[in-house]
C-alpha atoms as a PDB file:
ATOM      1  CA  UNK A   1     -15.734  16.553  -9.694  1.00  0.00           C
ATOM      2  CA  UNK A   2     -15.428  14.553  -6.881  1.00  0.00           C
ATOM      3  CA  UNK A   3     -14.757  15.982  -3.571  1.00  0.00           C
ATOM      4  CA  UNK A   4     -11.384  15.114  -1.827  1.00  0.00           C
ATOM      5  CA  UNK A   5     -11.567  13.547   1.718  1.00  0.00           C
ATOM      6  CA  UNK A   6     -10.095  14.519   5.371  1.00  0.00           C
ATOM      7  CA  UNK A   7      -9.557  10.360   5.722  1.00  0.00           C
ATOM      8  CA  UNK A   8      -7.305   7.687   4.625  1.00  0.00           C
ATOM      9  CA  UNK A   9      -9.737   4.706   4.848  1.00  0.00           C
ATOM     10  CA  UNK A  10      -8.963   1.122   3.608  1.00  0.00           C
ATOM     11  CA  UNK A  11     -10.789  -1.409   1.817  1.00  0.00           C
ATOM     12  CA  UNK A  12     -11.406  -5.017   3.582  1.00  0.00           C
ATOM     13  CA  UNK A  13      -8.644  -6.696   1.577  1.00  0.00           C
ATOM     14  CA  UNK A  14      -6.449  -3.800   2.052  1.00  0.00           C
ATOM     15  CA  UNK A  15      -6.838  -3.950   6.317  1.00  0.00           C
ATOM     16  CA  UNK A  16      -6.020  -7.990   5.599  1.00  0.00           C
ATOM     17  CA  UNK A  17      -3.205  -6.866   3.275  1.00  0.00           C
ATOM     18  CA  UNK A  18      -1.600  -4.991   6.080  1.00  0.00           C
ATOM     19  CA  UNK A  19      -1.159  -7.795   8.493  1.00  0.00           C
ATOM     20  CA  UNK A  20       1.828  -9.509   6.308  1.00  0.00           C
ATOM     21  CA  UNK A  21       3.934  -6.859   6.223  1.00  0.00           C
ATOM     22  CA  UNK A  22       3.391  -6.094  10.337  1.00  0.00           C
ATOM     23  CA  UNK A  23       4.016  -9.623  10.576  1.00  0.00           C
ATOM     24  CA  UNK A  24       7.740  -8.887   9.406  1.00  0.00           C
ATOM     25  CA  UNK A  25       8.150  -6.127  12.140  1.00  0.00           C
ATOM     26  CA  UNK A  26       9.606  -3.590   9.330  1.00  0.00           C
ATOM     27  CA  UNK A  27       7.887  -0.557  10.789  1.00  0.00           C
ATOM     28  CA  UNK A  28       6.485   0.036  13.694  1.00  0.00           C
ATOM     29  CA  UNK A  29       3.107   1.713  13.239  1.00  0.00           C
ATOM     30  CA  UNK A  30       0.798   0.587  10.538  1.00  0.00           C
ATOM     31  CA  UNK A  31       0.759   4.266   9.163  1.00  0.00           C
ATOM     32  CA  UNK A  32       4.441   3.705   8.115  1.00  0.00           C
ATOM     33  CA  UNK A  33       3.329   0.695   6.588  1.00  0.00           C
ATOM     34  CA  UNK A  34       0.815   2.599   4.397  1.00  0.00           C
ATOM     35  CA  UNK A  35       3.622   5.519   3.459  1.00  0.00           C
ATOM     36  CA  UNK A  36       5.600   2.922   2.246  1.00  0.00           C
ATOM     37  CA  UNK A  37       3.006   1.144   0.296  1.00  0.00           C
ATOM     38  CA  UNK A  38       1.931   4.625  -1.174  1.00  0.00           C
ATOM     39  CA  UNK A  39       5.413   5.019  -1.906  1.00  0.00           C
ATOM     40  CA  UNK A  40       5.982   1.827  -3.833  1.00  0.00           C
ATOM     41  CA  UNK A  41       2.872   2.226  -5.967  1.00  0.00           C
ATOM     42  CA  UNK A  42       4.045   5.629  -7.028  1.00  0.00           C
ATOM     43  CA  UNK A  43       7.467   3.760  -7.691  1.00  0.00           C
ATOM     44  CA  UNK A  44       5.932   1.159  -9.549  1.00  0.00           C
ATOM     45  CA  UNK A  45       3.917   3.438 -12.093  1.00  0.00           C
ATOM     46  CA  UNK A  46       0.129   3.499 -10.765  1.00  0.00           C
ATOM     47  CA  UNK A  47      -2.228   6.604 -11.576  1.00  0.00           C
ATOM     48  CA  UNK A  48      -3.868   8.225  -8.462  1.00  0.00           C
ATOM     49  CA  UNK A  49      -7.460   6.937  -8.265  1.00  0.00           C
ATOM     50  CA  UNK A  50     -10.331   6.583  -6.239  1.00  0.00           C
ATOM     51  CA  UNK A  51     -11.229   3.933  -3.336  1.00  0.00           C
ATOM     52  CA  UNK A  52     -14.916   2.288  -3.003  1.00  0.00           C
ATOM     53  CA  UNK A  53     -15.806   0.478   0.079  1.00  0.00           C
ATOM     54  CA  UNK A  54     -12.966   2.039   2.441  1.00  0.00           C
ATOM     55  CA  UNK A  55     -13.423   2.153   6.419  1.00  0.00           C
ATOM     56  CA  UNK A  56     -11.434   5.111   7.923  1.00  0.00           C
ATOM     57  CA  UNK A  57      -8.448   4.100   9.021  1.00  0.00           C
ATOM     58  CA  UNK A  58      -6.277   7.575   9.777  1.00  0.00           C
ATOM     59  CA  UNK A  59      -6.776  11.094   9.211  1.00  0.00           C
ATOM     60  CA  UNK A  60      -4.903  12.997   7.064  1.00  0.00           C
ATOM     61  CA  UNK A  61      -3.734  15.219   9.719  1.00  0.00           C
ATOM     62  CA  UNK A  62      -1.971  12.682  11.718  1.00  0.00           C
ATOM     63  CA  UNK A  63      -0.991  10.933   8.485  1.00  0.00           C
ATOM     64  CA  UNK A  64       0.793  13.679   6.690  1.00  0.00           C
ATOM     65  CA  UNK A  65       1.763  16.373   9.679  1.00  0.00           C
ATOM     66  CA  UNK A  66       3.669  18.561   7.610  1.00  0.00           C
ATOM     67  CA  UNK A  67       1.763  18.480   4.303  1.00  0.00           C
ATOM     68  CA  UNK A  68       4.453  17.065   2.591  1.00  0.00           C
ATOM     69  CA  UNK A  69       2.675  14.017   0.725  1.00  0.00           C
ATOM     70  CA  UNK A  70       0.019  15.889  -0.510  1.00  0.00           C
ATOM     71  CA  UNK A  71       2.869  18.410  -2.028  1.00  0.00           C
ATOM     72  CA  UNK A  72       4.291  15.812  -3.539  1.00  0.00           C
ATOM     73  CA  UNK A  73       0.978  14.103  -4.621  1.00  0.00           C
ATOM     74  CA  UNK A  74      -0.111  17.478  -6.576  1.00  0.00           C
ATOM     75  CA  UNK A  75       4.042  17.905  -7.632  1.00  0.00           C
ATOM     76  CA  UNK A  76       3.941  14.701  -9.235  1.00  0.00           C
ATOM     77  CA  UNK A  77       0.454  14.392 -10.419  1.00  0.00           C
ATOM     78  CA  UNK A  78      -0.548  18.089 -11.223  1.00  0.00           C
ATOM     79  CA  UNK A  79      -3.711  17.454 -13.116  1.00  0.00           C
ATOM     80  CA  UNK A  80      -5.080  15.443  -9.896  1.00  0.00           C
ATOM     81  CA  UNK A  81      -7.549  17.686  -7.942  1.00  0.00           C
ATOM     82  CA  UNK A  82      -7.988  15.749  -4.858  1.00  0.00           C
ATOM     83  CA  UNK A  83      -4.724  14.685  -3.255  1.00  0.00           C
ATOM     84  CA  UNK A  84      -6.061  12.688  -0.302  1.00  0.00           C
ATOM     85  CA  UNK A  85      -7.801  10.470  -2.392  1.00  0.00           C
ATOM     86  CA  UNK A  86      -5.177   9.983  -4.549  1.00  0.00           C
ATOM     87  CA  UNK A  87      -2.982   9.086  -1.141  1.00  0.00           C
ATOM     88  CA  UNK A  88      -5.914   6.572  -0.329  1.00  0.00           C
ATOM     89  CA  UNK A  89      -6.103   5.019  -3.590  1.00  0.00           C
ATOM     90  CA  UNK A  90      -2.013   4.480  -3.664  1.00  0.00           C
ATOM     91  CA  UNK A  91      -2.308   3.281  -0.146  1.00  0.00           C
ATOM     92  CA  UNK A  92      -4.787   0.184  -1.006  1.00  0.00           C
ATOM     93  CA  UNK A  93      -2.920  -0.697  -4.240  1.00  0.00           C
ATOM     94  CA  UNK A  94       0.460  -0.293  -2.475  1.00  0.00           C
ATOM     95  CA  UNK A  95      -1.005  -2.989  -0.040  1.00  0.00           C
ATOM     96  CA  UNK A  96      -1.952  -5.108  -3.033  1.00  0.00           C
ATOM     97  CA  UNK A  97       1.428  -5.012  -4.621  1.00  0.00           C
ATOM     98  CA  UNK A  98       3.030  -5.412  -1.443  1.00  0.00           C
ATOM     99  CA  UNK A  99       1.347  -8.588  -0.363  1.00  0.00           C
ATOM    100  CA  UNK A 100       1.374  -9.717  -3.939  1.00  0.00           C
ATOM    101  CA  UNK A 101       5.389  -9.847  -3.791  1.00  0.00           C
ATOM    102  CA  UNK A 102       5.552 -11.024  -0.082  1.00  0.00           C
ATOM    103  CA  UNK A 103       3.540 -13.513  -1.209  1.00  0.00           C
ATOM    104  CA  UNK A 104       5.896 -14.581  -4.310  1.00  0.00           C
ATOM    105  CA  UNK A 105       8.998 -14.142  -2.292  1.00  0.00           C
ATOM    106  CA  UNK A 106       9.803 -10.932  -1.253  1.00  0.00           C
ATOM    107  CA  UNK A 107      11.088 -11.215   2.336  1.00  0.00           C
ATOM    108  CA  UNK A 108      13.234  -7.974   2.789  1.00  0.00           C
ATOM    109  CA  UNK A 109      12.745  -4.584   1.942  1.00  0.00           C
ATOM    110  CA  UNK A 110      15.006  -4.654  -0.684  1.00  0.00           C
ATOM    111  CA  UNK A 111      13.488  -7.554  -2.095  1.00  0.00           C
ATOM    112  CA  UNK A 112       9.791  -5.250  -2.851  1.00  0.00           C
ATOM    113  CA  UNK A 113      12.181  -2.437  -4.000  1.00  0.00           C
ATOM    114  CA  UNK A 114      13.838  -4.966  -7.147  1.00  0.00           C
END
């Protein structure tokens, strides 16, 4: 079993991925960003995974304060036994899907959530 990280890193293509959607000046931190993209590839029906070839990008402290996404992370996905990898994994598919539809013509919010 692999053992579950204390970082949320992101892949190359991921850190490029996260550029469009600062571009639109949605959210403010790049952090929110990722919670949304994690979001929207839990919405969308992806499996938690695991991420090759990440650099660190936040810590899991700062980027879930209250322990609430890793609750929900092991709520929804009870048979997954490391959470922050899982949250790492969503977090660089999230960025693919979300540049994906920005790049197909999603220019709101409410556009990605169709």
């Amino acid at each position: 079993m692999e053992a579950d990280r204390k970082v949320i890193g992101l892949t190359q293509d991921s850190q490029a991925f996260l550029e469009q959607p600062q571009a639109k000046d949605w959210f403010s931190e790049g952090q929110d960003i990722a919670r949304f993209c994690l979001a929207y590839a839990i919405k969308v029906g992806l499996k938690p995974g695991s991420t090759t070839g990440v650099d660190t990008r936040w810590s899991i402290s700062g980027f879930d304060q209250t322990g609430e996404i890793q609750a929900l992370v092991c709520a929804l996905f009870p048979d997954n036994s490391a959470p922050v990898r899982a949250i790492e994994s969503f977090v660089n598919e999230g960025l693919r899907l979300v540049n994906e539809r920005l790049i197909h013509g999603g220019d709101t919010l409410a556009d990605l959530m169709e």
